[in-house]
C-alpha atoms as a PDB file:
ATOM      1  CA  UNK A   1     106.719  26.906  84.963  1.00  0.00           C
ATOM      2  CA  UNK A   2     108.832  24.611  87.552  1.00  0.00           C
ATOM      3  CA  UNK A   3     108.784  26.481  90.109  1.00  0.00           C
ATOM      4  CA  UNK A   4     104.580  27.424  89.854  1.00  0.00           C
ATOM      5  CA  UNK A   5     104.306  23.106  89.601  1.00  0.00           C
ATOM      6  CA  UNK A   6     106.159  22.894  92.881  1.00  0.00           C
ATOM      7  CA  UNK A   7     103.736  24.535  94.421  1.00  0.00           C
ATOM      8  CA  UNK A   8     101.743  21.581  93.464  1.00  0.00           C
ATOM      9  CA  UNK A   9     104.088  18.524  94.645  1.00  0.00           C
ATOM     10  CA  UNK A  10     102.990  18.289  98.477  1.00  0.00           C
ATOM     11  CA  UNK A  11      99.143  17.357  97.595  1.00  0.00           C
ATOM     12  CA  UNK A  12     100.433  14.003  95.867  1.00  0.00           C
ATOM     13  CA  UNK A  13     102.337  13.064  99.438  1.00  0.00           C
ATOM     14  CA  UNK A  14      98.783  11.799 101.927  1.00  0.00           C
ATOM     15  CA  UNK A  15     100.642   8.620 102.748  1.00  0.00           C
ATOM     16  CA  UNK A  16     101.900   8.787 106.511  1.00  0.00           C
ATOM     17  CA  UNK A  17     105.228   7.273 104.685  1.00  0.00           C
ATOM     18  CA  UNK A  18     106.837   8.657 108.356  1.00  0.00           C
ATOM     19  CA  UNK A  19     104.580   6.581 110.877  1.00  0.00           C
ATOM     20  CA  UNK A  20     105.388   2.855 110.491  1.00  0.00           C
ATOM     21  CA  UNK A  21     103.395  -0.125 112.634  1.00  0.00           C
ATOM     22  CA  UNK A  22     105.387  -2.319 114.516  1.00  0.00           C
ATOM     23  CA  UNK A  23     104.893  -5.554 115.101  1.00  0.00           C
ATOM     24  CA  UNK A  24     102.441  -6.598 118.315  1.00  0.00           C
ATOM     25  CA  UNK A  25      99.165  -5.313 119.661  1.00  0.00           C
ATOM     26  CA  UNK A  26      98.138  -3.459 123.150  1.00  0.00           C
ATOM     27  CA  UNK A  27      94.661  -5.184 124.057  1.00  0.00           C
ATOM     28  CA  UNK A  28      91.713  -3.958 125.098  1.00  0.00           C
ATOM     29  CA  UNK A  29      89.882  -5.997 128.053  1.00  0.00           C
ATOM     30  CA  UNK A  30      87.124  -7.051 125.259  1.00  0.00           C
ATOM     31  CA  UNK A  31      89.248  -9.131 123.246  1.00  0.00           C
ATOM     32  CA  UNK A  32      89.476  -9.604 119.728  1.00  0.00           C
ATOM     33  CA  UNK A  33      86.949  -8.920 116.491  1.00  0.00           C
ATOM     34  CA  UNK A  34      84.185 -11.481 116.494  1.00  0.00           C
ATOM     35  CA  UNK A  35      83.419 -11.619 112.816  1.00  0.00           C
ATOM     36  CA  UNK A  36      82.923 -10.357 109.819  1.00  0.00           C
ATOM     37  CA  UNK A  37      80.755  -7.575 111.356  1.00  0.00           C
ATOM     38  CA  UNK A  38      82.985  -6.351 114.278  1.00  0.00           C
ATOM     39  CA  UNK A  39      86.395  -6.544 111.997  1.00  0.00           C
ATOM     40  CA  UNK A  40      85.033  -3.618 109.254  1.00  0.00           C
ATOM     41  CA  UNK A  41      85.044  -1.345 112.611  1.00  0.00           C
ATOM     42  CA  UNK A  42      87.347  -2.793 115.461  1.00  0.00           C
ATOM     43  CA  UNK A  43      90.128  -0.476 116.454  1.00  0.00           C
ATOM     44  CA  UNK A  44      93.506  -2.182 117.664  1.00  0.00           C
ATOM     45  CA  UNK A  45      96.003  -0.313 119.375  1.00  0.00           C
ATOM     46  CA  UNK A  46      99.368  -1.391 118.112  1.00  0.00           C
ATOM     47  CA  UNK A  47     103.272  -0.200 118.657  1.00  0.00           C
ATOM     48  CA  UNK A  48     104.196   2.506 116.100  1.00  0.00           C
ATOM     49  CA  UNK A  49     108.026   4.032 114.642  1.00  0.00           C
ATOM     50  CA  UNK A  50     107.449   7.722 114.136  1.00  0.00           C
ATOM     51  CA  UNK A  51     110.373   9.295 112.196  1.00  0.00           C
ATOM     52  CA  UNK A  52     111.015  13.197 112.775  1.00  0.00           C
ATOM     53  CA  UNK A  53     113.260  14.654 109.873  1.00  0.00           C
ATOM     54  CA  UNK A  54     115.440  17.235 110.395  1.00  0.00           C
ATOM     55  CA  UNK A  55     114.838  21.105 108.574  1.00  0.00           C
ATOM     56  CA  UNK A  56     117.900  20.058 106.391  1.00  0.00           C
ATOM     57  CA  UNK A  57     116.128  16.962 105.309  1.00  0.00           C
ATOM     58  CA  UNK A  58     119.418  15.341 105.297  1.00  0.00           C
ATOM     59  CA  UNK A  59     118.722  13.296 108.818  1.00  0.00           C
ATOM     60  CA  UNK A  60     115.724  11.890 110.900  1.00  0.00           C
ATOM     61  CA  UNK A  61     115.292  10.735 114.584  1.00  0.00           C
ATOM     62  CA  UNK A  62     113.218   7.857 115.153  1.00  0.00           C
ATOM     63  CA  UNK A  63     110.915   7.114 117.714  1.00  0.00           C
ATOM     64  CA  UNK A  64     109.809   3.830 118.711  1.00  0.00           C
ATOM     65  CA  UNK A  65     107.763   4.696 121.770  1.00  0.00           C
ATOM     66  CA  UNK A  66     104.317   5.613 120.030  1.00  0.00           C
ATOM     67  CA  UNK A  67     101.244   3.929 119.286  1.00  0.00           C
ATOM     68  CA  UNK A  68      98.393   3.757 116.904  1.00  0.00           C
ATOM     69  CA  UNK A  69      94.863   3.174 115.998  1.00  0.00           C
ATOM     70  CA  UNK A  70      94.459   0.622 113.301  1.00  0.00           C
ATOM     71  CA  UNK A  71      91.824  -1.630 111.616  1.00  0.00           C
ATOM     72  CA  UNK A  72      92.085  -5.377 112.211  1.00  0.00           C
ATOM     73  CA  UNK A  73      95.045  -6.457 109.688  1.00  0.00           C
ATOM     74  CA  UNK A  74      95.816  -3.278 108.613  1.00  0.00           C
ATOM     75  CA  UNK A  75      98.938  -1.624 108.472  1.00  0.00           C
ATOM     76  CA  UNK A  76      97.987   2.150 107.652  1.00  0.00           C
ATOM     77  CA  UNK A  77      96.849   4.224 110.759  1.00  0.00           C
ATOM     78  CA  UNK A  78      93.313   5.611 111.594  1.00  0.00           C
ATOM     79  CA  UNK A  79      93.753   9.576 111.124  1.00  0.00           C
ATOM     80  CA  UNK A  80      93.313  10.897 114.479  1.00  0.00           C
ATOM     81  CA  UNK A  81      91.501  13.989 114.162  1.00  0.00           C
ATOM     82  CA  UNK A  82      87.853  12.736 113.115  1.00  0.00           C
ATOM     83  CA  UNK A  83      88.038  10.869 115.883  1.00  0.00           C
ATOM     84  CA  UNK A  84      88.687  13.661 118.038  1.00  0.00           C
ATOM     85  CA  UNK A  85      85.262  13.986 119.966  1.00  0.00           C
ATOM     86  CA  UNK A  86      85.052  10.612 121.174  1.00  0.00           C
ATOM     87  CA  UNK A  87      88.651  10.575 122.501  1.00  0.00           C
ATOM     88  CA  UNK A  88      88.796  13.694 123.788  1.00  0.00           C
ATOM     89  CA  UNK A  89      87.420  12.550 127.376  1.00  0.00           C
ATOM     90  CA  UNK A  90      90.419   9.740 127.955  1.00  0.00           C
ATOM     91  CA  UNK A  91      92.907  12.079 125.778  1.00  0.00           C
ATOM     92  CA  UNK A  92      92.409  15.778 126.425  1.00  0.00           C
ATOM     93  CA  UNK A  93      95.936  16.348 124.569  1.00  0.00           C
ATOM     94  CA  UNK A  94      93.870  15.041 121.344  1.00  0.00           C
ATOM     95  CA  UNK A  95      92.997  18.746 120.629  1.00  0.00           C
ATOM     96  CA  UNK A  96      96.984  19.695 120.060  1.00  0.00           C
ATOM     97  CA  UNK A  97      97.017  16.905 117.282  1.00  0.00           C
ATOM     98  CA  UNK A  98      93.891  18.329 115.633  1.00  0.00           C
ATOM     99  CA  UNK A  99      95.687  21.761 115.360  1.00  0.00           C
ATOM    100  CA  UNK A 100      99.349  20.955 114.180  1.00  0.00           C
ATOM    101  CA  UNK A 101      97.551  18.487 111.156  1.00  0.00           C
ATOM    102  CA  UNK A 102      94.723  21.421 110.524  1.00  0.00           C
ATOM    103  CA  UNK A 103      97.687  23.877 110.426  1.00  0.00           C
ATOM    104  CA  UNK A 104      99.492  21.763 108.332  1.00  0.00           C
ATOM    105  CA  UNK A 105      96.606  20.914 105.570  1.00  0.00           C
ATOM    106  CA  UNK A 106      95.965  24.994 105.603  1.00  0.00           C
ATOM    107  CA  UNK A 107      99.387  25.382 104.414  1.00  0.00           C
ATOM    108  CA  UNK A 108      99.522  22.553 101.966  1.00  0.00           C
ATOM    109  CA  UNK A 109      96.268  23.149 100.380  1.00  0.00           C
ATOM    110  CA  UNK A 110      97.002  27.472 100.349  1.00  0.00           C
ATOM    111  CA  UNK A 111     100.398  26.791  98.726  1.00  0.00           C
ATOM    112  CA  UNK A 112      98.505  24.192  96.244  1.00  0.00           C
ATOM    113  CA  UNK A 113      95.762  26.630  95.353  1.00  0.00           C
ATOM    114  CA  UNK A 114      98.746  29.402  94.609  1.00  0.00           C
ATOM    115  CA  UNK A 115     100.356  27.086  92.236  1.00  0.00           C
ATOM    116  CA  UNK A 116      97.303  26.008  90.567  1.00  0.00           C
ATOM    117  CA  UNK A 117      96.481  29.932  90.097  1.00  0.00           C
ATOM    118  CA  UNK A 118      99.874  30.839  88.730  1.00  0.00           C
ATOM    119  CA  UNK A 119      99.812  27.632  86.640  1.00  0.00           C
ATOM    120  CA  UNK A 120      96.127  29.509  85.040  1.00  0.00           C
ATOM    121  CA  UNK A 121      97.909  32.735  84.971  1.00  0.00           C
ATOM    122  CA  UNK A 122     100.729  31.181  82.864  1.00  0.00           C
ATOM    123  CA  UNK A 123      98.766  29.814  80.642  1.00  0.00           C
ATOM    124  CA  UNK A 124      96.129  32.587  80.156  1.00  0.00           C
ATOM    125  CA  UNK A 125      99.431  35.210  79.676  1.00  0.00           C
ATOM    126  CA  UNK A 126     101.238  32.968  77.559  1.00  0.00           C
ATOM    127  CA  UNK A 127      98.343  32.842  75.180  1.00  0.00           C
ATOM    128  CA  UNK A 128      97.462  36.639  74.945  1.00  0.00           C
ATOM    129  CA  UNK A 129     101.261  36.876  74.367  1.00  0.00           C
ATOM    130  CA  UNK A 130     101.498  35.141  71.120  1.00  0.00           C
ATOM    131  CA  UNK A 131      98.097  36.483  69.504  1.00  0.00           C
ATOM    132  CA  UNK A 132      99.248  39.766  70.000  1.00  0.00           C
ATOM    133  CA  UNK A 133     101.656  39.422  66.842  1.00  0.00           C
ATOM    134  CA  UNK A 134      99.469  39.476  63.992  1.00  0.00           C
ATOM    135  CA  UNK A 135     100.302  39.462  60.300  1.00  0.00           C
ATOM    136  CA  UNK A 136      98.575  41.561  57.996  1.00  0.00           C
ATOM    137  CA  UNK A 137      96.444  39.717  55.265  1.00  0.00           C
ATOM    138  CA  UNK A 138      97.539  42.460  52.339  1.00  0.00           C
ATOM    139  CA  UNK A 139     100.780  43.893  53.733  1.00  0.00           C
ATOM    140  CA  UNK A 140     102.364  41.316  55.002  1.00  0.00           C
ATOM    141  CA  UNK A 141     103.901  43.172  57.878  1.00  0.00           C
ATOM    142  CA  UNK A 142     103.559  42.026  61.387  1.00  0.00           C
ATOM    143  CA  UNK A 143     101.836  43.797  63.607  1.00  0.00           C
ATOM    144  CA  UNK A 144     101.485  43.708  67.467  1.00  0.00           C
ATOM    145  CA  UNK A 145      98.745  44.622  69.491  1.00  0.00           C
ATOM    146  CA  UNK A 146     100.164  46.495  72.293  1.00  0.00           C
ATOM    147  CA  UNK A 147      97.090  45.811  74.520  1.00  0.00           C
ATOM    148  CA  UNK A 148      96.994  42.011  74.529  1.00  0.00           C
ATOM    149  CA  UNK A 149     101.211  41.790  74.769  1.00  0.00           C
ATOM    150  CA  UNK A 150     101.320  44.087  77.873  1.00  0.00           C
ATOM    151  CA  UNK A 151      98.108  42.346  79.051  1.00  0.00           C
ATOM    152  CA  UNK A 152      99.325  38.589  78.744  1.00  0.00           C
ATOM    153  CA  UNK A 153     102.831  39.487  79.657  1.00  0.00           C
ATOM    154  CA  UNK A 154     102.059  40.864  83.252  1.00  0.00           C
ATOM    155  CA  UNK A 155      99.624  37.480  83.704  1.00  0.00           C
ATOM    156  CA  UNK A 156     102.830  35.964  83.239  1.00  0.00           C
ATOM    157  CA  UNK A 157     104.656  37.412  85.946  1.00  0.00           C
ATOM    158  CA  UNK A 158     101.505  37.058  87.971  1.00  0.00           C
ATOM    159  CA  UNK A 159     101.822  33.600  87.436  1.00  0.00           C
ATOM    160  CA  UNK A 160     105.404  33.319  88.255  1.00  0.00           C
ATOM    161  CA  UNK A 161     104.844  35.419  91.461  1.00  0.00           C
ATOM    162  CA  UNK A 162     101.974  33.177  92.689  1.00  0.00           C
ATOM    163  CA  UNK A 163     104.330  30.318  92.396  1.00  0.00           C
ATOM    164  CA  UNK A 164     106.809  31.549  94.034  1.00  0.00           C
ATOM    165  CA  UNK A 165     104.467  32.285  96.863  1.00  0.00           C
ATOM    166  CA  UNK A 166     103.056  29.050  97.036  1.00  0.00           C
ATOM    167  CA  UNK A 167     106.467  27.832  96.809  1.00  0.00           C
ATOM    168  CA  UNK A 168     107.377  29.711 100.109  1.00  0.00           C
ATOM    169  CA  UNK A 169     104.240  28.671 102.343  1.00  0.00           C
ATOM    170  CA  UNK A 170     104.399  24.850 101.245  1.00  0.00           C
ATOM    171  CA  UNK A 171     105.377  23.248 104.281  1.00  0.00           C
ATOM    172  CA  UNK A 172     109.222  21.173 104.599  1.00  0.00           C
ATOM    173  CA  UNK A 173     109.760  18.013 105.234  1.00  0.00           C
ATOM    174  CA  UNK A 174     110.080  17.837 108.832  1.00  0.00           C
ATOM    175  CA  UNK A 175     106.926  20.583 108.886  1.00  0.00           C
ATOM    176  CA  UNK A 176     105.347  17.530 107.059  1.00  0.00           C
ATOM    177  CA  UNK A 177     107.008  14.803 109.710  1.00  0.00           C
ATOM    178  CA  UNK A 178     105.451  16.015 112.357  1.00  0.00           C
ATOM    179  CA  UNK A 179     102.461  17.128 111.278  1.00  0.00           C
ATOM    180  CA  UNK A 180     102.287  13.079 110.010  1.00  0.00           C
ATOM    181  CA  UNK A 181     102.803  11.965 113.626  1.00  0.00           C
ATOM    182  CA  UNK A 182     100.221  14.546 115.224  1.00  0.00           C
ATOM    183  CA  UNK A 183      97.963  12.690 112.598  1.00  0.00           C
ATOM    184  CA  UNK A 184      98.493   9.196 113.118  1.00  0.00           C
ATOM    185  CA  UNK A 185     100.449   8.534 116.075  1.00  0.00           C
ATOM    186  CA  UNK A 186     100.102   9.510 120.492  1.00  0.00           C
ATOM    187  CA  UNK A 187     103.605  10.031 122.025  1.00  0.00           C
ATOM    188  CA  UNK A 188     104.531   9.909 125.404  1.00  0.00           C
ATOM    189  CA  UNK A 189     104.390  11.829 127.972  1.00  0.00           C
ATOM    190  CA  UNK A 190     101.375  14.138 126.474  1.00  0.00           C
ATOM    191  CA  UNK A 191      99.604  10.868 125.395  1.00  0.00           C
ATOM    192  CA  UNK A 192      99.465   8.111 127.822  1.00  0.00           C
ATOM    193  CA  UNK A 193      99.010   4.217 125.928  1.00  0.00           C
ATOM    194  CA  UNK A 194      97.210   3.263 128.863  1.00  0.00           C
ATOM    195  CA  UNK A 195      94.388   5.766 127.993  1.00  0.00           C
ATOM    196  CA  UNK A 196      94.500   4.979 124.223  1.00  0.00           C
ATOM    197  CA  UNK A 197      93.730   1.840 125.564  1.00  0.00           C
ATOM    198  CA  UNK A 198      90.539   2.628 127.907  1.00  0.00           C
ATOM    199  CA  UNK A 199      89.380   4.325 124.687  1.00  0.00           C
ATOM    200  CA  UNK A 200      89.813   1.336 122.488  1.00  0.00           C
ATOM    201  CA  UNK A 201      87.668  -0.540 124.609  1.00  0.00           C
ATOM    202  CA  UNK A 202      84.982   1.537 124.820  1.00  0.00           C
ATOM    203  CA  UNK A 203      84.988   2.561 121.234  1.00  0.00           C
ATOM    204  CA  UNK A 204      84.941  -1.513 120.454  1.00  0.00           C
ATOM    205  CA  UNK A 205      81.831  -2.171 123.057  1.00  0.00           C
ATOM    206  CA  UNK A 206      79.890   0.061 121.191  1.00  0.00           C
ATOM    207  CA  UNK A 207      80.743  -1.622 117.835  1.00  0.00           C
ATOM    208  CA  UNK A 208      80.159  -5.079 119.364  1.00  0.00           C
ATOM    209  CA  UNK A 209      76.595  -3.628 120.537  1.00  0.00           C
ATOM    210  CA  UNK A 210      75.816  -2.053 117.243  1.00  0.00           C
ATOM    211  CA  UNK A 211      76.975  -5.411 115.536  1.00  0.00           C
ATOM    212  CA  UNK A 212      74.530  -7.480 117.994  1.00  0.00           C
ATOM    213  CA  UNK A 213      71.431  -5.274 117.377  1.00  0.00           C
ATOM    214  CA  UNK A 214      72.030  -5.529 113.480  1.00  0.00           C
ATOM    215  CA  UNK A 215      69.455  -8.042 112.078  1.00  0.00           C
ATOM    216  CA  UNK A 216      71.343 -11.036 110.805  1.00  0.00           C
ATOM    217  CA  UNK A 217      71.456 -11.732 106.831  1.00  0.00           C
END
């Protein structure tokens, strides 16, 4: 049963506990949020530690060269991907981080649906397993039903083998490290600031413009 629950452990881990915000901001020409309107949507471009752990898990290089998208005060970075369309004109790399987090959630959520299936399994086989044996009402004498014992018994090792597989395509640690900072963060050289930048400014004009249209309370 632990090893068909490991399967399980990755979905519980969405924080990008690997991509830190430093301190400072990158502006845009437009400025800053001008109320309450503008903040729920303006993008900042701030400094951002990504940490890339080794396949031992023992060790981890930081990198302090990377920035990210964040909402005014936040500290948590915009997921990259669903913004992928819009940025793809400045940032044509944008389509490599798409692919290496895709990848990634494929594997998470395949080696997640494996554990939940052997986890079934277990169950299902465990309980044909034990109302096999039966005790006769007038003899007294147990009997087993061959049937339901053979039957529950190889759900059972279905369920162990599912969880073992799942176990075996759930992604590592530094799988999950980088697949964190393909998410969140744009590196140099593939990803220049300067265009993350451009982006940010043009992605802010239209929320200032949307914000201006909107009738006022």
């Amino acid at each position: 049963m632990r090893a068909v629950c490991g399967a399980l452990l990755l979905v519980t881990m969405g924080c990008a506990s690997t991509v830190t915000r430093l301190d400072g901001e990158f502006p845009a020409p437009i400025g800053a949020a001008r109320g309450i309107c503008e903040q729920a949507d303006w993008l900042v471009v701030a400094p951002t530690r990504v940490q890339f752990i080794e396949k031992t898990g023992q060790r981890s290089t930081p990198r302090d060269d990377g920035v990210a998208l964040y909402k005014v005060g936040a500290k948590r970075p915009e997921e990259i991907p669903p913004l992928a369309e819009s940025l793809r004109p400045e940032l044509p790399s944008v389509d490599e981080h798409v692919e290496r987090a895709h990848r990634y959630d494929v594997k998470t959520w395949t080696a997640a649906g494996l554990g939940a299936a052997g986890i079934i399994a277990l169950g299902v086989g465990t309980a044909l397993f034990v109302s096999s044996f039966k005790t006769d009402p007038i003899t007294q004498k147990q009997k087993v039903d061959g049937t339901a014992a053979g039957g529950g018994g190889a759900l059972v090792l279905v369920g162990f083998g599912l969880g073992i597989t799942g176990l075996a395509l759930n992604p590592g640690q530094a799988e999950r490290s980088r697949a964190e900072a393909a998410r969140y963060a744009f590196l140099p050289p593939n990803d220049r600031r300067e265009n993350v930048v451009t982006w940010t400014q043009s992605y802010n004009q239209a929320v200032r413009d949307r914000c201006e249209r909107a009738p006022s309370p």
